[in-house]
PDB file of N, CA and C in Angstrom:
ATOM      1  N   UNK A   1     -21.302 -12.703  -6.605  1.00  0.00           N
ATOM      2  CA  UNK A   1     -19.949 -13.196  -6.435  1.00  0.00           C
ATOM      3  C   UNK A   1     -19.056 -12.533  -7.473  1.00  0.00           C
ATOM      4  N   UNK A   2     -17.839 -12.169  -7.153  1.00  0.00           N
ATOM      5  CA  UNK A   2     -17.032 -11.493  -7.657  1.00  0.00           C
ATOM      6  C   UNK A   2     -15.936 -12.329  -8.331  1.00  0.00           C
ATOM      7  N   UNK A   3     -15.267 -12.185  -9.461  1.00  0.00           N
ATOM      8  CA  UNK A   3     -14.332 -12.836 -10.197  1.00  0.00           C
ATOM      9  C   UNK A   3     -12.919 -12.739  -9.689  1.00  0.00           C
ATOM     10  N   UNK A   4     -12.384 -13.356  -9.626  1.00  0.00           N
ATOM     11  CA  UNK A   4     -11.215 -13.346  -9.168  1.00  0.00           C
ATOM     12  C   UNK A   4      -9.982 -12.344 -10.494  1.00  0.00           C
ATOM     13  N   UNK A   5      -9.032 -11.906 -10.148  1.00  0.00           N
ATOM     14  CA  UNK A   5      -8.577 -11.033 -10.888  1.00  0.00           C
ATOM     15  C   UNK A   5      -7.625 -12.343 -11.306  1.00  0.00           C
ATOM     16  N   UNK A   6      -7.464 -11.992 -12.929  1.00  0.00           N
ATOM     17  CA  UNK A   6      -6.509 -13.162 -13.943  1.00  0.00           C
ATOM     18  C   UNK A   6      -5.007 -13.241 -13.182  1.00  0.00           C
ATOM     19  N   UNK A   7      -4.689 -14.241 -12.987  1.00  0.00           N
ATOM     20  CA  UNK A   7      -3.125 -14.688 -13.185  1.00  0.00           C
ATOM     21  C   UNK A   7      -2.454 -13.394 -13.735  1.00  0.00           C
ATOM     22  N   UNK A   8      -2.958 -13.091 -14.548  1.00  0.00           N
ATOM     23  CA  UNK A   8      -1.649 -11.769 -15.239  1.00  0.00           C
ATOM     24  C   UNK A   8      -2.237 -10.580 -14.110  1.00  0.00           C
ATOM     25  N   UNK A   9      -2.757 -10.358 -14.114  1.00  0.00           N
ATOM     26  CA  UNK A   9      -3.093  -9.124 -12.999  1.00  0.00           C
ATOM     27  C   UNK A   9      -3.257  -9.228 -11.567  1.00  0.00           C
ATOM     28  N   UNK A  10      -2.358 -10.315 -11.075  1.00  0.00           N
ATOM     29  CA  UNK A  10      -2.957 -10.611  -9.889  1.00  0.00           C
ATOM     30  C   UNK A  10      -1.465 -10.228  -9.171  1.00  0.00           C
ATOM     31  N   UNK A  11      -1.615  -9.019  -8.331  1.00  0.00           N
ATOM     32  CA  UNK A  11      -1.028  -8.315  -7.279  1.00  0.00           C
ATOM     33  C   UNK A  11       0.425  -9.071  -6.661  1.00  0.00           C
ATOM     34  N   UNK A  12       1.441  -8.153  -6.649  1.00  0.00           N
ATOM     35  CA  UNK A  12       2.522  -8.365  -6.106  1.00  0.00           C
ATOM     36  C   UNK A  12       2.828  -8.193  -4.978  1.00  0.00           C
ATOM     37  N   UNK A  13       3.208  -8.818  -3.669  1.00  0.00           N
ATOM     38  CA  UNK A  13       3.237  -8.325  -2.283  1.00  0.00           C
ATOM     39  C   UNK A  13       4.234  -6.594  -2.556  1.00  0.00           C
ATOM     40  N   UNK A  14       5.300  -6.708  -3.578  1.00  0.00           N
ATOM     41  CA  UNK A  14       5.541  -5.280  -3.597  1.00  0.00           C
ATOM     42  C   UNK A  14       4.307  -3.771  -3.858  1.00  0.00           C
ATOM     43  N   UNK A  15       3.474  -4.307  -4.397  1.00  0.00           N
ATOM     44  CA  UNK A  15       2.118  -3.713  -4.739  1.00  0.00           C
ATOM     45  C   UNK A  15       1.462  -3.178  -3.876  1.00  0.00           C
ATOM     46  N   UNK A  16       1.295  -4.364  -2.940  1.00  0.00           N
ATOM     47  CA  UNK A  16       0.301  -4.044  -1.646  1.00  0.00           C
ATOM     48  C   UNK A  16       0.926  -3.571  -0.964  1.00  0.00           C
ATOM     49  N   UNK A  17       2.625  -3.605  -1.160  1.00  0.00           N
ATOM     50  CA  UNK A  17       3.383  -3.051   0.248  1.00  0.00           C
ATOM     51  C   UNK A  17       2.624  -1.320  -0.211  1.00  0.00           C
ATOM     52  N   UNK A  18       3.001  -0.788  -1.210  1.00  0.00           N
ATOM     53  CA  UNK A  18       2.777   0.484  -1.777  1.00  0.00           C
ATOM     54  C   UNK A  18       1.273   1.084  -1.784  1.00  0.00           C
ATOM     55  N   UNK A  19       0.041   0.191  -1.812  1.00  0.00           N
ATOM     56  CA  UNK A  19      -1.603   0.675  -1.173  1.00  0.00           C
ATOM     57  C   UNK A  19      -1.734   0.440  -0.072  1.00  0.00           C
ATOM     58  N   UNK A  20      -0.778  -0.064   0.610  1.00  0.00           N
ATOM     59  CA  UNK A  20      -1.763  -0.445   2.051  1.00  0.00           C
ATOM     60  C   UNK A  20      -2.254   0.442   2.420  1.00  0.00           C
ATOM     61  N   UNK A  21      -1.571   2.011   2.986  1.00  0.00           N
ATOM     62  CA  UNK A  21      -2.228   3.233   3.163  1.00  0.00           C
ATOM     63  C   UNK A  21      -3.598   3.220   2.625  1.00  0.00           C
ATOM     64  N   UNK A  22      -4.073   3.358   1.608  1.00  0.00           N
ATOM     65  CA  UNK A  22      -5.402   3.835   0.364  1.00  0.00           C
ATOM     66  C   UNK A  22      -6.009   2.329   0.951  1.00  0.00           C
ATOM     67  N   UNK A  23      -5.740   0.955   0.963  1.00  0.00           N
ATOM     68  CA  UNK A  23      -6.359  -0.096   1.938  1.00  0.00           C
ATOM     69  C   UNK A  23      -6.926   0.379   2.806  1.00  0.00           C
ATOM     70  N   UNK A  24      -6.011   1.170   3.564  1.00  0.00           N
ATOM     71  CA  UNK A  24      -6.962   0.764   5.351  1.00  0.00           C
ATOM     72  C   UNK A  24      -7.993   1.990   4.910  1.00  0.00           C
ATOM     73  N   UNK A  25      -7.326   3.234   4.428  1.00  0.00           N
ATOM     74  CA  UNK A  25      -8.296   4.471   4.403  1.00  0.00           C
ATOM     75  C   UNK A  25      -9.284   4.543   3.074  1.00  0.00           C
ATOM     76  N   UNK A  26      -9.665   3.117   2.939  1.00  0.00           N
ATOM     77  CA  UNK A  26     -10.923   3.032   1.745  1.00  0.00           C
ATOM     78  C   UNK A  26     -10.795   3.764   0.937  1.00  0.00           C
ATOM     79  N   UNK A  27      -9.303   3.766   0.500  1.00  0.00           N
ATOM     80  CA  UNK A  27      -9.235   4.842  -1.167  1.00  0.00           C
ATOM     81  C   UNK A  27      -8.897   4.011  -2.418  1.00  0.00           C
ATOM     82  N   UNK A  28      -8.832   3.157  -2.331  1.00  0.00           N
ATOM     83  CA  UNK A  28      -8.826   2.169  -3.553  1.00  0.00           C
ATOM     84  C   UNK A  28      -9.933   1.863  -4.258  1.00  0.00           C
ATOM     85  N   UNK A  29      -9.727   2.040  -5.723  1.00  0.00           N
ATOM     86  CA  UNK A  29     -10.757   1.829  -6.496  1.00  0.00           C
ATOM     87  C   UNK A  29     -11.290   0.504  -6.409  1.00  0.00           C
ATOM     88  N   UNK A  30     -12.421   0.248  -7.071  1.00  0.00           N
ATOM     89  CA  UNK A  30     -13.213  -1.488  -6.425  1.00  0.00           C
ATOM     90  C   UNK A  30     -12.256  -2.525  -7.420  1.00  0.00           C
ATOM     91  N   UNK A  31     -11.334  -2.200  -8.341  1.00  0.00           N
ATOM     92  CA  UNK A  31     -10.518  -3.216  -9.199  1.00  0.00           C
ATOM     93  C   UNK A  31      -9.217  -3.180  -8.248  1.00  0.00           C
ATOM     94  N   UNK A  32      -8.849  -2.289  -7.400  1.00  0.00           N
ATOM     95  CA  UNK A  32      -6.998  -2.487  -7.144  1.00  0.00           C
ATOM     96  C   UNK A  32      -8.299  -3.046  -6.006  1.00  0.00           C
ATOM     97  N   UNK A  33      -9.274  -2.638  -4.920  1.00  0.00           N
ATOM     98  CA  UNK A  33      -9.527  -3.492  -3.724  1.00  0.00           C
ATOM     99  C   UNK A  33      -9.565  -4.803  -4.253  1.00  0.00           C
ATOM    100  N   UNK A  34     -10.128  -4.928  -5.313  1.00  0.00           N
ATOM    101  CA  UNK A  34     -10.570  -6.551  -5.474  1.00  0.00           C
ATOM    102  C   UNK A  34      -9.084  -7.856  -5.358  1.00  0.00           C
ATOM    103  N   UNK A  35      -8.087  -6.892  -6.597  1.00  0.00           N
ATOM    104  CA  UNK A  35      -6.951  -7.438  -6.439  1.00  0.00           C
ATOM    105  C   UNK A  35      -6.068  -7.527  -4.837  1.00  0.00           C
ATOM    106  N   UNK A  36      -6.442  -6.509  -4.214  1.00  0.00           N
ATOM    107  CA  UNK A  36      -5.435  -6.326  -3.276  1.00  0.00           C
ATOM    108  C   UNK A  36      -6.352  -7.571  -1.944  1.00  0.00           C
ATOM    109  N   UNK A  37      -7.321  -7.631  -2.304  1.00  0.00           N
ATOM    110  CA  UNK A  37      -8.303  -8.665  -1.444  1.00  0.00           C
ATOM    111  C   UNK A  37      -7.348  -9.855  -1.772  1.00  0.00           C
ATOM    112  N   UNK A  38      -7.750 -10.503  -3.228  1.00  0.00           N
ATOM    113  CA  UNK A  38      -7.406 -11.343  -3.727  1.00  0.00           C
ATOM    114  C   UNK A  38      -5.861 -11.992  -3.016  1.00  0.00           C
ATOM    115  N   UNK A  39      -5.203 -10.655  -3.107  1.00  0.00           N
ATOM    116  CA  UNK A  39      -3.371 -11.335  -3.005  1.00  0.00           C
ATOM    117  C   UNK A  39      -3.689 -11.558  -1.505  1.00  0.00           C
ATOM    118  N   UNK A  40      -4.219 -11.344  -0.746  1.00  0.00           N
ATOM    119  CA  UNK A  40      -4.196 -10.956   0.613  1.00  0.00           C
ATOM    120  C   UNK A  40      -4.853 -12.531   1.119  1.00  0.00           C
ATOM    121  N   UNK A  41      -5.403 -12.685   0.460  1.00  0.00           N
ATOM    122  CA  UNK A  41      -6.047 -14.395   0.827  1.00  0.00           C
ATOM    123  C   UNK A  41      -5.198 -15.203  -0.178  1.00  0.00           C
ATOM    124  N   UNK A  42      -4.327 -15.073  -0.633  1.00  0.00           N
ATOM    125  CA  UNK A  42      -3.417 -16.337  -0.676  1.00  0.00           C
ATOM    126  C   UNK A  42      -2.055 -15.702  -0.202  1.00  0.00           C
ATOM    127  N   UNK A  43      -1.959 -14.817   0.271  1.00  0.00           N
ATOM    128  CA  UNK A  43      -0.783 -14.424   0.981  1.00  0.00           C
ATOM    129  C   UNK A  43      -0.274 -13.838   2.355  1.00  0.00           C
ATOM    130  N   UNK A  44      -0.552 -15.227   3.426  1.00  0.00           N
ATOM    131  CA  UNK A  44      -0.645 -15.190   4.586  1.00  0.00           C
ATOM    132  C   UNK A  44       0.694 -13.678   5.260  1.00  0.00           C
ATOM    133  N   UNK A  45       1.851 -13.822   4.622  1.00  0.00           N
ATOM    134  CA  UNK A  45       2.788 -13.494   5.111  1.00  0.00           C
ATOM    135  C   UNK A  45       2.422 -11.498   4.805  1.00  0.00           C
ATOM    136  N   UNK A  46       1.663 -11.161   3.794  1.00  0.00           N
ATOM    137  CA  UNK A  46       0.942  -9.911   3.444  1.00  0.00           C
ATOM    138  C   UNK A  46      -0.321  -9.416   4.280  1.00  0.00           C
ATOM    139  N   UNK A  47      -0.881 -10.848   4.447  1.00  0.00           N
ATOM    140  CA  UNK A  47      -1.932 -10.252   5.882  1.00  0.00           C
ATOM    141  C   UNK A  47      -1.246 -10.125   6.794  1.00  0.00           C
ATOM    142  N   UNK A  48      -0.490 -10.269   7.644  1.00  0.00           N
ATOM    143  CA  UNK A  48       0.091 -10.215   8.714  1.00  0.00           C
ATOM    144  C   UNK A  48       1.138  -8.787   8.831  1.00  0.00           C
ATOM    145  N   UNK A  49       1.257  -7.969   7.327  1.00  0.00           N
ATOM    146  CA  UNK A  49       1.865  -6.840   7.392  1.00  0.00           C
ATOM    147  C   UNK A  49       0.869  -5.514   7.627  1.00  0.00           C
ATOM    148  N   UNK A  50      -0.206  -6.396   7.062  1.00  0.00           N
ATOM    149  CA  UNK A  50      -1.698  -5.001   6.729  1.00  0.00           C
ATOM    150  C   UNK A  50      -2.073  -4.767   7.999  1.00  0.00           C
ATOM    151  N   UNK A  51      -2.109  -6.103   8.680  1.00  0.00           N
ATOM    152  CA  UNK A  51      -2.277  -6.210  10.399  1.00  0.00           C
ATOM    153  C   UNK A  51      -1.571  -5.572  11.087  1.00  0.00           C
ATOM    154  N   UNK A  52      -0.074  -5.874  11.192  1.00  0.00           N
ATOM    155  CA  UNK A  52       0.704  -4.610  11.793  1.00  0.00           C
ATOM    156  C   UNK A  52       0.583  -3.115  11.434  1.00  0.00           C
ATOM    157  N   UNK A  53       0.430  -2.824  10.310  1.00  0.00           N
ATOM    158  CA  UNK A  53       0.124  -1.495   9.608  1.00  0.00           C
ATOM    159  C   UNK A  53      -0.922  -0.829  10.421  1.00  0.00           C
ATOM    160  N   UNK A  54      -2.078  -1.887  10.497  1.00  0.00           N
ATOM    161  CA  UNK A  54      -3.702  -1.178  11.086  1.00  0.00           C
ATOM    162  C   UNK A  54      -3.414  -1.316  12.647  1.00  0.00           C
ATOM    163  N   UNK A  55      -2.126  -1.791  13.292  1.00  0.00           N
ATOM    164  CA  UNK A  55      -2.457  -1.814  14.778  1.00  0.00           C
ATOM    165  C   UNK A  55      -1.542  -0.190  15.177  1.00  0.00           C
ATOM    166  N   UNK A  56      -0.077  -0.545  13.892  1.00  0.00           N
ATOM    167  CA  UNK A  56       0.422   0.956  14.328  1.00  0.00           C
ATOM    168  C   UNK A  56      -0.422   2.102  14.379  1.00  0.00           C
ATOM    169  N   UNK A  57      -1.332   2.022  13.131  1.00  0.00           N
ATOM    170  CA  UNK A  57      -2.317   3.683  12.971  1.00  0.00           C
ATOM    171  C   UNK A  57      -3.077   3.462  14.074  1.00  0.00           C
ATOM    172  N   UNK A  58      -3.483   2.902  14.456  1.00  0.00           N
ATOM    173  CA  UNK A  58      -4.795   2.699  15.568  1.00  0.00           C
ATOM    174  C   UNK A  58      -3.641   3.155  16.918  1.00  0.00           C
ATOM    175  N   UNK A  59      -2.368   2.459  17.203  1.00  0.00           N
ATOM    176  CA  UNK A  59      -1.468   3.002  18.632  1.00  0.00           C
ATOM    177  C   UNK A  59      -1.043   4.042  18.621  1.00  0.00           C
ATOM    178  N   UNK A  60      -0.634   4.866  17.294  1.00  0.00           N
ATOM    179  CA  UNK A  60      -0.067   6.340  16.882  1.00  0.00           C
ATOM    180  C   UNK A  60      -0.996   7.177  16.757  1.00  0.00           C
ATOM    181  N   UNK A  61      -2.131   6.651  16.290  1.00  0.00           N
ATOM    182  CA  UNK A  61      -2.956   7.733  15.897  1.00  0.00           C
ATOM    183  C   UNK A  61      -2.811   8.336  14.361  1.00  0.00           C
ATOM    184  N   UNK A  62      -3.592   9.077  13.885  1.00  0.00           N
ATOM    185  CA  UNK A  62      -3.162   9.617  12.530  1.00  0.00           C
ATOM    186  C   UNK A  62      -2.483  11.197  12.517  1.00  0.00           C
ATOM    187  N   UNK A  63      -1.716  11.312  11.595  1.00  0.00           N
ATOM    188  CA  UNK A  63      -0.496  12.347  11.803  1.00  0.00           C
ATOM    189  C   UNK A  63      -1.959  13.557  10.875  1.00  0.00           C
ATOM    190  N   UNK A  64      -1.659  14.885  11.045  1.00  0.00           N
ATOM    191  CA  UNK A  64      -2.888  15.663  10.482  1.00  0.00           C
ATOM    192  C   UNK A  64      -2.010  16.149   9.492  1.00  0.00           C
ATOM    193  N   UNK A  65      -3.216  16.960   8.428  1.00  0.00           N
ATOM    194  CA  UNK A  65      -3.192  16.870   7.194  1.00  0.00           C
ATOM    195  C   UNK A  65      -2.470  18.443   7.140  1.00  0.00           C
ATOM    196  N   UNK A  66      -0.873  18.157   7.148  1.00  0.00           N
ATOM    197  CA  UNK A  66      -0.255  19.732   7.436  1.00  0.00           C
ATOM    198  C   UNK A  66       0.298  20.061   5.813  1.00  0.00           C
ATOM    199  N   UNK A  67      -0.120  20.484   4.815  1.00  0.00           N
ATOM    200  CA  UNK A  67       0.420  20.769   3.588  1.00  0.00           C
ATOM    201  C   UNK A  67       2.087  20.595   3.846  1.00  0.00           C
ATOM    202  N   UNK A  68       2.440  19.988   2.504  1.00  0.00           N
ATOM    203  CA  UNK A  68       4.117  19.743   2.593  1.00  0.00           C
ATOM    204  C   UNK A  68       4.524  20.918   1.430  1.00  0.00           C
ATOM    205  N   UNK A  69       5.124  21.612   1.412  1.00  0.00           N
ATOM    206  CA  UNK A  69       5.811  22.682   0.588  1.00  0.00           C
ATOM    207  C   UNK A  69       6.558  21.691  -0.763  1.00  0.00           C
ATOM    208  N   UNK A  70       6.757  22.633  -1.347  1.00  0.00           N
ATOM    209  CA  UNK A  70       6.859  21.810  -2.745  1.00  0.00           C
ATOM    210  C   UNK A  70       8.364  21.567  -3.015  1.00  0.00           C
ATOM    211  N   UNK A  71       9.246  22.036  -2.233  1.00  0.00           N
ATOM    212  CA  UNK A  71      11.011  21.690  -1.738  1.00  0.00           C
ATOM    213  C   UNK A  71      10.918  20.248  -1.288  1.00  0.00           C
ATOM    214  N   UNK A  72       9.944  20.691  -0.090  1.00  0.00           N
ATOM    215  CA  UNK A  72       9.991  19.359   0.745  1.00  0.00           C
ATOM    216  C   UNK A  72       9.472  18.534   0.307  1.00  0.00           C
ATOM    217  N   UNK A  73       8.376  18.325  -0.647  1.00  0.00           N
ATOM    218  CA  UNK A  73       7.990  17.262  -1.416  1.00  0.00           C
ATOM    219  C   UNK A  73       8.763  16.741  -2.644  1.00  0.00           C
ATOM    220  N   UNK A  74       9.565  17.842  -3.429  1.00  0.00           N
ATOM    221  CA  UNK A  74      10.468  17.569  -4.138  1.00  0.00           C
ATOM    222  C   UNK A  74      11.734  16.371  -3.494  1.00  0.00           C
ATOM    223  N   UNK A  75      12.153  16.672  -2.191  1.00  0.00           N
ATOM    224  CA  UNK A  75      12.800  16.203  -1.221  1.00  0.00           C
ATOM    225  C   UNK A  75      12.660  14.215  -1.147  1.00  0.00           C
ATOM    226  N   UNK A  76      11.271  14.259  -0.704  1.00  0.00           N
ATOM    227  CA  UNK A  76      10.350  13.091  -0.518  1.00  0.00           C
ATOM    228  C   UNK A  76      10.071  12.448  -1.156  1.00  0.00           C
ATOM    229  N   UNK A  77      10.028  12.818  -2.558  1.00  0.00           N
ATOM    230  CA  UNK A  77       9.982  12.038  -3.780  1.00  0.00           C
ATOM    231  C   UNK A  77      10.982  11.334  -4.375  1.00  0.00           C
ATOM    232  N   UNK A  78      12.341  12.335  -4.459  1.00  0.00           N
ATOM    233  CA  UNK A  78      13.078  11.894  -4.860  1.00  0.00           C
ATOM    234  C   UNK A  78      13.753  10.489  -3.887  1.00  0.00           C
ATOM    235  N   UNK A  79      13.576  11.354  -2.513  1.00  0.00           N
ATOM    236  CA  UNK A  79      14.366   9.577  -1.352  1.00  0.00           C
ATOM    237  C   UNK A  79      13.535   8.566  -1.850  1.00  0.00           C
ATOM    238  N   UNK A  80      12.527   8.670  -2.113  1.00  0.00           N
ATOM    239  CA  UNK A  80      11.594   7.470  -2.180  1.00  0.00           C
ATOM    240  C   UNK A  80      12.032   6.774  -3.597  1.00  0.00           C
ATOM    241  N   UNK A  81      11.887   7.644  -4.668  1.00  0.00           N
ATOM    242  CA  UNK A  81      12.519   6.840  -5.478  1.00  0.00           C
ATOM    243  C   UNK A  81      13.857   6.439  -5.669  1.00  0.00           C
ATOM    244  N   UNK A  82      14.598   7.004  -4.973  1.00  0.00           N
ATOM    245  CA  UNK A  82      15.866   6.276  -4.515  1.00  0.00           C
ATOM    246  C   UNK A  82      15.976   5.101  -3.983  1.00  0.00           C
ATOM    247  N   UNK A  83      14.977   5.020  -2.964  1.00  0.00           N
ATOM    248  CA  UNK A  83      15.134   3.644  -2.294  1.00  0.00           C
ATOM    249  C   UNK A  83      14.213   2.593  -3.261  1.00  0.00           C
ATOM    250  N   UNK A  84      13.059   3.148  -3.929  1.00  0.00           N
ATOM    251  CA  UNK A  84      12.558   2.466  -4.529  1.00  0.00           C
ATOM    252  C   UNK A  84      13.680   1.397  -5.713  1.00  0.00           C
ATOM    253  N   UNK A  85      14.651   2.331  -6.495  1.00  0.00           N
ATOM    254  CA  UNK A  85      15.404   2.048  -7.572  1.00  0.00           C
ATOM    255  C   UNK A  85      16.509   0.647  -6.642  1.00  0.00           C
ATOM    256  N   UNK A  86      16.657   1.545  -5.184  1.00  0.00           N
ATOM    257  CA  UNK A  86      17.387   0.888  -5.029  1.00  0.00           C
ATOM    258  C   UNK A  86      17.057  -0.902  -4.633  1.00  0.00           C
ATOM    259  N   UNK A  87      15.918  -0.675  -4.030  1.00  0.00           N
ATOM    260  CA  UNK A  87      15.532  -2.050  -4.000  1.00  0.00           C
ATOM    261  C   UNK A  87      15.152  -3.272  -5.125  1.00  0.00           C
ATOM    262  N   UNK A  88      15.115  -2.404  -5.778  1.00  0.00           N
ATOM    263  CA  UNK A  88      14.668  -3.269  -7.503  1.00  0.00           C
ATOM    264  C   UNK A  88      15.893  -3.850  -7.794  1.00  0.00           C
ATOM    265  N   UNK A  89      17.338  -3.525  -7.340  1.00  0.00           N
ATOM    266  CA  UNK A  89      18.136  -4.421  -7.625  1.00  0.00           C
ATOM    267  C   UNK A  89      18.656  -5.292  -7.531  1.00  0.00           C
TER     268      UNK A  89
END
């Protein structure tokens, strides 16, 4: 039996919004799975996003692994942390 991760380390639905990817595709280390388990069983309204997440990849299919150029990733990073900044407010 496994310990539950402390009150201080225990996962933010903003958190899981950001692994779900590395979730479904078993890339999470066994401490963020444990946590991301953890939030996920007391946070009905977070299972029900991981669920939609795993029905889109399963109806779309997975997009293939086309290298992104380093403009265009420059590009991608920055929107993201844009919206990221912007939502923090």
């Amino acid at each position: 039996m496994t310990e539950s991760p402390a009150l201080d380390d225990a996962m933010v639905c903003r958190e899981l919004v950001e692994l779900v990817t590395d979730y479904l595709e078993g890339a999470l280390t066994p401490a963020q799975h444990a946590r991301f388990a953890a939030h996920l069983a007391m946070c009905p309204p977070c299972g029900e996003y991981v669920d939609q997440i795993r029905r889109t990849v399963q109806a779309v299919g997975r997009v293939g692994a086309t290298p992104v150029g380093p403009a265009e990733r420059a590009v991608l990073l920055a929107l993201f942390r844009q919206w990221r900044d912007q939502s923090a407010d």
